[in-house]
Structures are given as structure tokens and as C-alpha cells.
Protein backbone atom coordinates (compact mmCIF):
# COMPACT_ATOMS: atom_id res chain seq x y z
CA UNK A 1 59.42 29.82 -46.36
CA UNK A 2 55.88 31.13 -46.50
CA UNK A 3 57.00 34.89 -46.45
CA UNK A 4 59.97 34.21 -49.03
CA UNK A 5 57.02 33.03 -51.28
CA UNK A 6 54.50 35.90 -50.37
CA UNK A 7 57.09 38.15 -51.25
CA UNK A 8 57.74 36.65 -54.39
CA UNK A 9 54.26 36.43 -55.71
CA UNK A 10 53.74 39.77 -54.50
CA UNK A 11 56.06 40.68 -57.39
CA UNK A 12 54.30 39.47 -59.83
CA UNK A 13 51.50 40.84 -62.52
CA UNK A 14 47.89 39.62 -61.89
CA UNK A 15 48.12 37.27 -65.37
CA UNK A 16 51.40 35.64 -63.86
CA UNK A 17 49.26 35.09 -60.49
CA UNK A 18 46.38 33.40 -62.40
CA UNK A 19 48.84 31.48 -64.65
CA UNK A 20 50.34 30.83 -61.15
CA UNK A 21 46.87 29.38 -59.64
CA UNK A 22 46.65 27.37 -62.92
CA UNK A 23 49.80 25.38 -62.70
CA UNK A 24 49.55 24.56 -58.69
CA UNK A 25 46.20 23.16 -59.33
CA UNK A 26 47.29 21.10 -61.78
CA UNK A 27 50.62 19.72 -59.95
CA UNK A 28 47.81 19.43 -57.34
CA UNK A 29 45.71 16.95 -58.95
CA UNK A 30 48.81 15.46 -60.19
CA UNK A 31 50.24 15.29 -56.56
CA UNK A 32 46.94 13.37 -55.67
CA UNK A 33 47.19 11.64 -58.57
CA UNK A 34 50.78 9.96 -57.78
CA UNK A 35 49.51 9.34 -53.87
CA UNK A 36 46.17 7.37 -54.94
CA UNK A 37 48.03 5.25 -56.88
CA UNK A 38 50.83 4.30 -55.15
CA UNK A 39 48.60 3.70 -52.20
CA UNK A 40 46.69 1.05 -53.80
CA UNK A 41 49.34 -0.13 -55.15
CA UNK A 42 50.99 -0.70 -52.13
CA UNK A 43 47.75 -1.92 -50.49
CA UNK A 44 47.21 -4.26 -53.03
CA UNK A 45 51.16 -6.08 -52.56
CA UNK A 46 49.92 -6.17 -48.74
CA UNK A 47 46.99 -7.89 -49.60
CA UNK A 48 44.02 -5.77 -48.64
CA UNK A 49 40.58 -6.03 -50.91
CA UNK A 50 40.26 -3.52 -53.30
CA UNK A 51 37.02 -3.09 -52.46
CA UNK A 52 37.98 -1.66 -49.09
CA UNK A 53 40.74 0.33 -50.93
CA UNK A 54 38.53 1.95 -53.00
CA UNK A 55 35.89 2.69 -49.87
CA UNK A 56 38.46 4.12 -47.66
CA UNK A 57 42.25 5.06 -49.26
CA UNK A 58 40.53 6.18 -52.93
CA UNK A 59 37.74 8.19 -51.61
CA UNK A 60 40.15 9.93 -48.83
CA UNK A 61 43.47 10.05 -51.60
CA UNK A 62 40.41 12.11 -54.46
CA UNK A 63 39.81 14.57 -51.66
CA UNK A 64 43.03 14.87 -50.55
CA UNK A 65 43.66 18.43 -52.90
CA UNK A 66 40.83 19.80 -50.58
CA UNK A 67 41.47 18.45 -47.18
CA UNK A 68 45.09 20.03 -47.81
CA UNK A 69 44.24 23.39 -49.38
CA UNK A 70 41.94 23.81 -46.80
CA UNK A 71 43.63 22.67 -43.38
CA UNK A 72 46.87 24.95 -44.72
CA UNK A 73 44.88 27.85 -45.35
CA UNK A 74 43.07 27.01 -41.90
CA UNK A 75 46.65 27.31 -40.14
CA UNK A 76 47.51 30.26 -42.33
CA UNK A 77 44.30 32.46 -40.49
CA UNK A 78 42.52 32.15 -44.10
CA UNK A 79 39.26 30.73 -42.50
CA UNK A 80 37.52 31.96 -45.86
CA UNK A 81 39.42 30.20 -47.74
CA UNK A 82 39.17 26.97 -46.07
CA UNK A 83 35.29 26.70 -45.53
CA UNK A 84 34.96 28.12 -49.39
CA UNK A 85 37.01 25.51 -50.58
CA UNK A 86 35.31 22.81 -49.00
CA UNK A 87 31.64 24.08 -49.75
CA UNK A 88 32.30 25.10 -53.55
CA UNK A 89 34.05 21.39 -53.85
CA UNK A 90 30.75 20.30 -52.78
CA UNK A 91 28.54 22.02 -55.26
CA UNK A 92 31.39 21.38 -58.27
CA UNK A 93 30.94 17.34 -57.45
CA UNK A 94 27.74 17.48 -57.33
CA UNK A 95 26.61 19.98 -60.18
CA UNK A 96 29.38 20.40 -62.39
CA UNK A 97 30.98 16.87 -62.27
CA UNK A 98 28.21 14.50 -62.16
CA UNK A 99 26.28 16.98 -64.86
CA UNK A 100 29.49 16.37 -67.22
CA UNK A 101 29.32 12.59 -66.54
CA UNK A 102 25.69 12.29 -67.55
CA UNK A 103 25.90 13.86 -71.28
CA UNK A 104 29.13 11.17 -71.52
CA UNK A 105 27.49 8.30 -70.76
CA UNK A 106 25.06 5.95 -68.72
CA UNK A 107 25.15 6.96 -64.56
CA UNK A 108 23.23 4.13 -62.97
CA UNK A 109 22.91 4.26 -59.63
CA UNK A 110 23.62 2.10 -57.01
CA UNK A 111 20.74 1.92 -54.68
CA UNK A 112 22.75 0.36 -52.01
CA UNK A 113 25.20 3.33 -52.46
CA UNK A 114 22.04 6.11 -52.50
CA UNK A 115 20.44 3.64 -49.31
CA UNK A 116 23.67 4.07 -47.04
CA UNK A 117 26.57 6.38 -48.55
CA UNK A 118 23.58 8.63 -50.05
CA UNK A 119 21.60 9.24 -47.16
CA UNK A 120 24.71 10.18 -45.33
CA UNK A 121 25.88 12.63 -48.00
CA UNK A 122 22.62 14.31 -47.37
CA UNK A 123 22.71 14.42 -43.79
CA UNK A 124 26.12 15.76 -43.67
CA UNK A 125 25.51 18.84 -45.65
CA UNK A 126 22.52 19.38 -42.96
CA UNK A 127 24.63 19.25 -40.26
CA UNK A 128 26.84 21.34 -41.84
CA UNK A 129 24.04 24.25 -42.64
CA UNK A 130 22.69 23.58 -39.13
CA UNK A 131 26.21 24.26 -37.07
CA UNK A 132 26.98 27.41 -39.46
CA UNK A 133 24.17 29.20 -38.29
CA UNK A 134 24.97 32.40 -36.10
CA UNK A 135 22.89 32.08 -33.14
CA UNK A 136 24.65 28.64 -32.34
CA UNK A 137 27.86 30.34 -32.13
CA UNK A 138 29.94 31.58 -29.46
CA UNK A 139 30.51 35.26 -31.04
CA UNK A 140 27.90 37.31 -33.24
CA UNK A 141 28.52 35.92 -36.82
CA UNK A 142 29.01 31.78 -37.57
CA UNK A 143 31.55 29.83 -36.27
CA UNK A 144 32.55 26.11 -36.84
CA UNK A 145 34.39 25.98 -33.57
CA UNK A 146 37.45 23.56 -32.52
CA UNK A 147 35.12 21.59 -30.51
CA UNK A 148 32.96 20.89 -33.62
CA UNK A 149 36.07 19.95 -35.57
CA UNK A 150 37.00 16.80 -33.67
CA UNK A 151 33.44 15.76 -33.90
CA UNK A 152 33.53 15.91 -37.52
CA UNK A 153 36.90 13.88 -37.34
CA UNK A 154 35.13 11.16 -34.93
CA UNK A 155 32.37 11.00 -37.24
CA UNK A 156 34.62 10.35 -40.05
CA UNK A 157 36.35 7.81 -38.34
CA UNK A 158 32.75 6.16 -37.58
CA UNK A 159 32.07 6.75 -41.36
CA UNK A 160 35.14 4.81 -42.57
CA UNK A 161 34.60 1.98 -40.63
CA UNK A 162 31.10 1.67 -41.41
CA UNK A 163 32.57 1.76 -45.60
CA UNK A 164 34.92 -1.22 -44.99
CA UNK A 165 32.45 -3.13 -42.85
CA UNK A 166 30.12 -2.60 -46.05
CA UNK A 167 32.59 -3.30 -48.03
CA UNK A 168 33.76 -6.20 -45.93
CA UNK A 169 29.77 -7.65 -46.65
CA UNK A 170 30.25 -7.46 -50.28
CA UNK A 171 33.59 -8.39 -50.69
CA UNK A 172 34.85 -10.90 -53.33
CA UNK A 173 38.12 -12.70 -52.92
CA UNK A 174 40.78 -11.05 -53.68
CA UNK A 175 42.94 -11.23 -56.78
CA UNK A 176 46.12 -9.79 -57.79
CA UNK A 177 45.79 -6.22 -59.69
CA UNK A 178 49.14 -6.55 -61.27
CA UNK A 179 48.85 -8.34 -64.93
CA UNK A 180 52.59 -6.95 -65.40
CA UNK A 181 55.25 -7.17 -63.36
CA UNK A 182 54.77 -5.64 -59.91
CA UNK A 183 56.95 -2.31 -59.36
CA UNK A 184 59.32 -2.47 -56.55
CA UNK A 185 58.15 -1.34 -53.42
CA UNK A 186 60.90 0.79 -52.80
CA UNK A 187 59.80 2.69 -56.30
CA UNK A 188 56.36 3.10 -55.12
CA UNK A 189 57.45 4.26 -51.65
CA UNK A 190 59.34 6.97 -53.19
CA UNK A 191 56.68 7.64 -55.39
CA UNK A 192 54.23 7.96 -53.19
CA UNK A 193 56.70 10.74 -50.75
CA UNK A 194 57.01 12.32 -54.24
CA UNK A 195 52.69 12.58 -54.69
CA UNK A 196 52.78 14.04 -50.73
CA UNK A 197 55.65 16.52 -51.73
CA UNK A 198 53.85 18.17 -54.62
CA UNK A 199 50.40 18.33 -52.86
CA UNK A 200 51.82 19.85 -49.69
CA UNK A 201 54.29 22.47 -52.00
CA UNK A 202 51.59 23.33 -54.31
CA UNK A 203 49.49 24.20 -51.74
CA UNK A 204 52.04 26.48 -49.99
CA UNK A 205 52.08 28.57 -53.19
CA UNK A 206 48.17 27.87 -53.97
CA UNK A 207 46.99 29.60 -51.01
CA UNK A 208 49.35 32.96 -51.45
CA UNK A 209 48.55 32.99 -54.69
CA UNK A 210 44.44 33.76 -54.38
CA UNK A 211 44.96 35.98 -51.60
CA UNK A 212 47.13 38.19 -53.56
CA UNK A 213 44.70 37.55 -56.49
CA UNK A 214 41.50 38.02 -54.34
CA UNK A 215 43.34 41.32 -52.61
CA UNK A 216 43.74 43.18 -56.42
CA UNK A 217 40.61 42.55 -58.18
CA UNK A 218 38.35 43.23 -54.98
CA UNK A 219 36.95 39.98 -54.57
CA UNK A 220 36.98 38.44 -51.26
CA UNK A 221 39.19 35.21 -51.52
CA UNK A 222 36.34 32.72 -50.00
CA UNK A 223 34.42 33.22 -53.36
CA UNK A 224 37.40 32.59 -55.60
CA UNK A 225 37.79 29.76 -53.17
CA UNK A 226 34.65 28.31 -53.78
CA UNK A 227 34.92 28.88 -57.74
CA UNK A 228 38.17 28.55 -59.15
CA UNK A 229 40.29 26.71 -56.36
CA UNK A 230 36.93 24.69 -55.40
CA UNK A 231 37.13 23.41 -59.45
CA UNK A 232 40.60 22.96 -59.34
CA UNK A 233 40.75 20.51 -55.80
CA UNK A 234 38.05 19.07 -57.48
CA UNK A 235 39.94 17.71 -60.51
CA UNK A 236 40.54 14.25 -59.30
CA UNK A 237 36.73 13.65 -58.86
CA UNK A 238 36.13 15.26 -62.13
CA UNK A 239 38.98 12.86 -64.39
CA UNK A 240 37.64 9.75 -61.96
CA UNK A 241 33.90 10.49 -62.74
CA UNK A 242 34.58 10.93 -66.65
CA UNK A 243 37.09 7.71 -66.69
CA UNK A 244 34.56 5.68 -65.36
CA UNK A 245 31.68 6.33 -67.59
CA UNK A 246 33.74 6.38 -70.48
CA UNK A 247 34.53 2.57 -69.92
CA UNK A 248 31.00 1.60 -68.86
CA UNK A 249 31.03 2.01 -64.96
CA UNK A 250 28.75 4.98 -64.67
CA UNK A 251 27.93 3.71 -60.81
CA UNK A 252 31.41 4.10 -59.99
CA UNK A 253 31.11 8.05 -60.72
CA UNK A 254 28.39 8.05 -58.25
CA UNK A 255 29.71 6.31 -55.90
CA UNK A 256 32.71 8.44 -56.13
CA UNK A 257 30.97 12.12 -55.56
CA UNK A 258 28.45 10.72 -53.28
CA UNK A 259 32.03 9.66 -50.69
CA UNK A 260 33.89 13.24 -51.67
CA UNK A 261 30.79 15.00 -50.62
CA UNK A 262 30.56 13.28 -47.27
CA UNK A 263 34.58 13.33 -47.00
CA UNK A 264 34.32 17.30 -47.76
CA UNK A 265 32.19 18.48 -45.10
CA UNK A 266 33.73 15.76 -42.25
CA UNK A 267 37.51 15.33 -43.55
CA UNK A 268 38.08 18.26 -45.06
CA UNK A 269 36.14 20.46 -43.01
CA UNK A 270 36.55 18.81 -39.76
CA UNK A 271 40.38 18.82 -40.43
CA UNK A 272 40.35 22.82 -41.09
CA UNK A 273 38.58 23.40 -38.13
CA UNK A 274 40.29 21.05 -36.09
CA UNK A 275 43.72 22.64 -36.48
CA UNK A 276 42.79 25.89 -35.46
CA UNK A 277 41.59 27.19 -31.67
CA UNK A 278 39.90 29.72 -33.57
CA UNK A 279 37.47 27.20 -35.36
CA UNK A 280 36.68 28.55 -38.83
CA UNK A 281 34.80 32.04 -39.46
CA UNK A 282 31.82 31.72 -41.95
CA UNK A 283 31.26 34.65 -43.85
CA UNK A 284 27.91 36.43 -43.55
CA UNK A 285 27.69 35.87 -47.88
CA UNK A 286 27.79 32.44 -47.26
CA UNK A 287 23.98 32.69 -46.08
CA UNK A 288 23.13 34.18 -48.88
CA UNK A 289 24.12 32.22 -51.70
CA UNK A 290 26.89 28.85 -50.61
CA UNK A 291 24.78 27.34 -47.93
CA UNK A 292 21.79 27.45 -49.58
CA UNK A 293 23.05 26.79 -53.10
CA UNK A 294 24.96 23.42 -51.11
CA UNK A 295 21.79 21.83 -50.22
CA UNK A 296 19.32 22.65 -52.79
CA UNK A 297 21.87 20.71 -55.38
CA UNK A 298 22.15 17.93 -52.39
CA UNK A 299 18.25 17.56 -52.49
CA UNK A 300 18.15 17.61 -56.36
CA UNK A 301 20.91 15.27 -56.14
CA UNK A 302 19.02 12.48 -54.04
CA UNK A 303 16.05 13.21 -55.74
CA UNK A 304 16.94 12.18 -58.95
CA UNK A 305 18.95 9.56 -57.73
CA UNK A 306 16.13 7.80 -56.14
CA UNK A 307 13.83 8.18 -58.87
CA UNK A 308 12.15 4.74 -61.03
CA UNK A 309 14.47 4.91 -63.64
CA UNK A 310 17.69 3.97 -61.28
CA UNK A 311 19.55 6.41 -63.13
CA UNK A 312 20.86 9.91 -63.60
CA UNK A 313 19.78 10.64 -67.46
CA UNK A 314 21.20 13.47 -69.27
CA UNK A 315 18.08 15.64 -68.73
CA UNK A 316 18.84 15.14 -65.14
CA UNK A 317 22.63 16.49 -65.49
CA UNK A 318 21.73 19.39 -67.42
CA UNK A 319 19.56 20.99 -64.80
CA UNK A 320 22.01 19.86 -62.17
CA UNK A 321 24.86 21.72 -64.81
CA UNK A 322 22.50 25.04 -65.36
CA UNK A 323 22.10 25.05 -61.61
CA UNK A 324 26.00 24.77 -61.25
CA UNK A 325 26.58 27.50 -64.03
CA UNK A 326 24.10 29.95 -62.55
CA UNK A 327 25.57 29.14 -58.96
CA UNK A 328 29.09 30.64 -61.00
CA UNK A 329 27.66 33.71 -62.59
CA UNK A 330 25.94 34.67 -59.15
CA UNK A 331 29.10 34.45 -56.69
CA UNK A 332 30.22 37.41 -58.64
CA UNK A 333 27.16 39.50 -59.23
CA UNK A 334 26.25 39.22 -55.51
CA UNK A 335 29.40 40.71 -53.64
């Protein structure tokens, strides 16, 4: 199936192949979407607390676009691809997102979030720069190896369970969601194969799609990776973060990016690496400008967070937009 569509794509003009990108990422998001939905829907009729729904099945379903760009193109030998998926989604949650949010609206934040979930998020992107570096790789240039996959994937199990035992803590009883008539469950079953059947197809045409892209205009597919598909698996964060402020729950948008950052370097990440005896390759550009760019807007991040005012004020997005913006222009002046 994968060289049927190859071949097909192949055929195509360049505009077709970006008009191409643009649809998958939005049957993406809408994939994701369907599956968050359903999930908590179906959660819900089962009778677990939303709470822990929204620390564990929410924060994995708005990652989801990521986790399976990245893991596919991990399997398809695009290495590249997968790590500049993961580490542009960081930067676009962080930067672009929760910049957006702040000129929208009031972004409190949650100090017990920033306390646990924040320091976390900071850590993670550490240990990510840390295990990247060359000289604690097997071979001469940076390798997340196998090994370091399922270590991610243990830590993320760790990680969940340490969100529903907070949650768990906080938890009020729980009441039914539904102030309509529940759908059948057989209707959200299917709907929920249906969200899994358009992530998992518009990722088989995603990740053909930049390579061919990345292949004619010269640019090596791990920066359009960590641009435009980065953006694009980002979408569900981005529509969540703006939702929430927009009816008043500005802490929720944290709370959201703060989970897909940590979720992006030991789901998505761990995942990718995990599925492939080859670990994942990082390119030597990633040094130069990813990496680095990834943890300066983590420490901006949690300093601002933790500042007197509990809040992230618009002054506070805009520099953490600019800093996105100039992190754009500069994956495509230095090649």
C-alpha cells in the first residue's frame, strides 16, 4: 500500500503535494478529534472520573497526531522525520500555542500543575538534550537508541500513574456528563474505529507526502517536520488551548501544553524509538538550532509561569510568540 501511494504522489505537482500535506493534517486533527471524544465518552458510561480522563486518555488522545506521525515515519527509516516532529511539536505548544492563548484571554496558572506536571515538563526536555548528545552514542553522530526508547515508555507509564494518583487526590464525585440523551455505545464504538482509521490513513499519506516535498525544494524533511507537520500534529493542542480560554478556563490551556510537552518527548518519542532497532538518528542541525531553541522556550516557559503574578499575561506570550516566529524564519535561513 505504501509504494502504491509513493507512486502516486510522486505524480503529482509540488502545489498538489502541499495542498496534499494540508488536507491530511487536517483529517489528522479531525481523526484525533473523533478518538478523544468518543473515549471519554465511553469512559464516562463506564464510570471513570473525568478528572482522571482528562489526566490520562485527553492528554495521550491531543498527542496522538504526533505519537502516530512519528512512530510511522520511525518504521518507515524516516528517523528525521520522527525526532523533528516531536521536537518542533514541542516548541509550537509551548511558543506558538500558549503565545496565541495569552492575547485571547486570562492564562492563570495552576501552581499545583507548574509544582508537579511543570517541573516534569522541564526535566523531560533535559533528558532529552542530555541523551541526544554525540559522545553518549554508540556511533559518531546522536542516537536515541532502542534501549533508551523503552525507558522513555517506562517512564511514561510511571508518569501516568503518578497523573491519576494526583488526580485520584483531587477528585470530586463523579457526575454524569451527558445532559442529553447518551449515544449508543455501539455508535461511539464505531466512531471511535472511525477517529483511529483516519489518523492511521492520514498518516500513511502524511509522511510520503513531505518526503517528496522535502526531496524537490532541497530542504531536508526533519525541518519541514519540525515546522509545518510539527504545527499541523499540533492542532488539537492549539483548538483545546484557544477553547478553553475563550470560555474562562485559561488553567486548563496550561495544563494542557504543560502534559503534551511531557507526552512528546516520552510517548511520542519513546514510541518512535522504541519501534525501531535502529533507535532514531539526530541530525547534526539539530545542535544548532532545535535542541537549543527546545529548552530555552522550556526555561522561559517555567519562568514566567512561576512568577508573582500566577499568570501568563499577554506581554509574556508575545515574547514567547516572537521567540516562536524567529525559531520559523531561522530553520530555513540556517540549512
Amino acid at each position: 500500500m505504501e509504494e502504491v501511494i509513493f507512486s502516486f504522489l510522486s505524480s503529482l505537482s509540488l502545489l498538489f503535494i502541499f495542498l496534499t500535506i494540508a488536507f491530511t493534517l487536517f483529517t489528522l486533527s479531525k481523526g484525533a478529534d473523533i478518538l478523544v471524544d468518543e473515549a471519554v465518552s465511553l469512559s464516562i458510561h463506564w464510570g471513570i472520573p473525568k478528572m482522571i480522563i482528562g489526566a490520562t486518555i485527553v492528554s495521550l488522545g491531543t498527542t496522538l497526531p504526533e505519537a502516530t506521525v512519528s512512530v510511522m515515519a520511525a518504521v518507515q527509516g524516516n528517523p528525521d522525520l520522527a525526532l523533528g516532529n516531536a521536537i518542533g511539536s514541542i516548541i509550537a505548544d509551548t511558543g506558538l500555542i500558549i503565545g496565541l492563548a495569552s492575547l485571547l484571554g486570562t492564562l492563570p496558572v495552576d501552581q499545583f500543575v507548574i509544582d508537579k506536571q511543570g517541573k516534569i515538563q522541564y526535566l523531560s526536555g533535559i533528558m532529552l538534550a542530555i541523551i541526544s548528545l554525540p559522545f553518549l552514542s554508540p556511533g559518531p553522530d546522536g542516537k536515541i537508541t532502542q534501549f533508551m526508547g523503552f525507558v522513555f515508555l517506562i517512564l511514561l507509564a510511571l508518569y501516568i500513574y503518578k497523573s491519576i494518583d494526583w488526580a485520584k487526590k483531587g477528585e470530586a464525585p463523579v457526575e454524569s456528563a451527558f445532559e442529553e440523551e447518551p449515544t449508543p455505545i455501539v455508535l461511539q464504538v464505531f466512531k471511535l474505529i472511525l477517529g483511529i482509521s483516519l489518523v492511521i490513513l492520514s498518516s500513511k499519506i502524511l509522511i510520503p507526502s513531505v518526503e517528496i516535498a522535502a526531496i524537490r525544494i532541497g530542504i531536508p524533511q526533519s525541518i519541514i517536520a519540525a515546522t509545518l507537520v510539527a504545527f499541523g500534529t499540533s492542532l488539537p493542542e492549539l483548538i483545546t488551548a484557544i477553547t478553553a480560554v475563550r470560555k474562562g478556563h485559561g488553567e486548563l490551556a496550561i495544563g494542557n501544553i504543560v502534559g503534551a510537552d511531557i507526552l512528546n518527548v516520552l510517548f511520542v518519542i519513546g514510541a518512535s524509538a522504541a519501534v525501531t532497532s535502529e533507535g532514531l538518528s539526530v541530525p547534526v542541525h539539530f545542535y544548532k538550532l532545535q535542541i537549543p531553541t527546545m529548552l530555552v522556550i522550556l526555561f522561559t516557559f517555567r519562568h514566567f509561569s512561576k512568577g508573582k503574578d500566577r499568570e501568563i499575561d499577554r506581554k509574556e506570550g508575545k515574547f514567547l510568540l516572537i521567540m516562536y516566529l524567529i525559531y520559523l524564519v531561522l530553520n530555513y535561513v540556517i540549512l
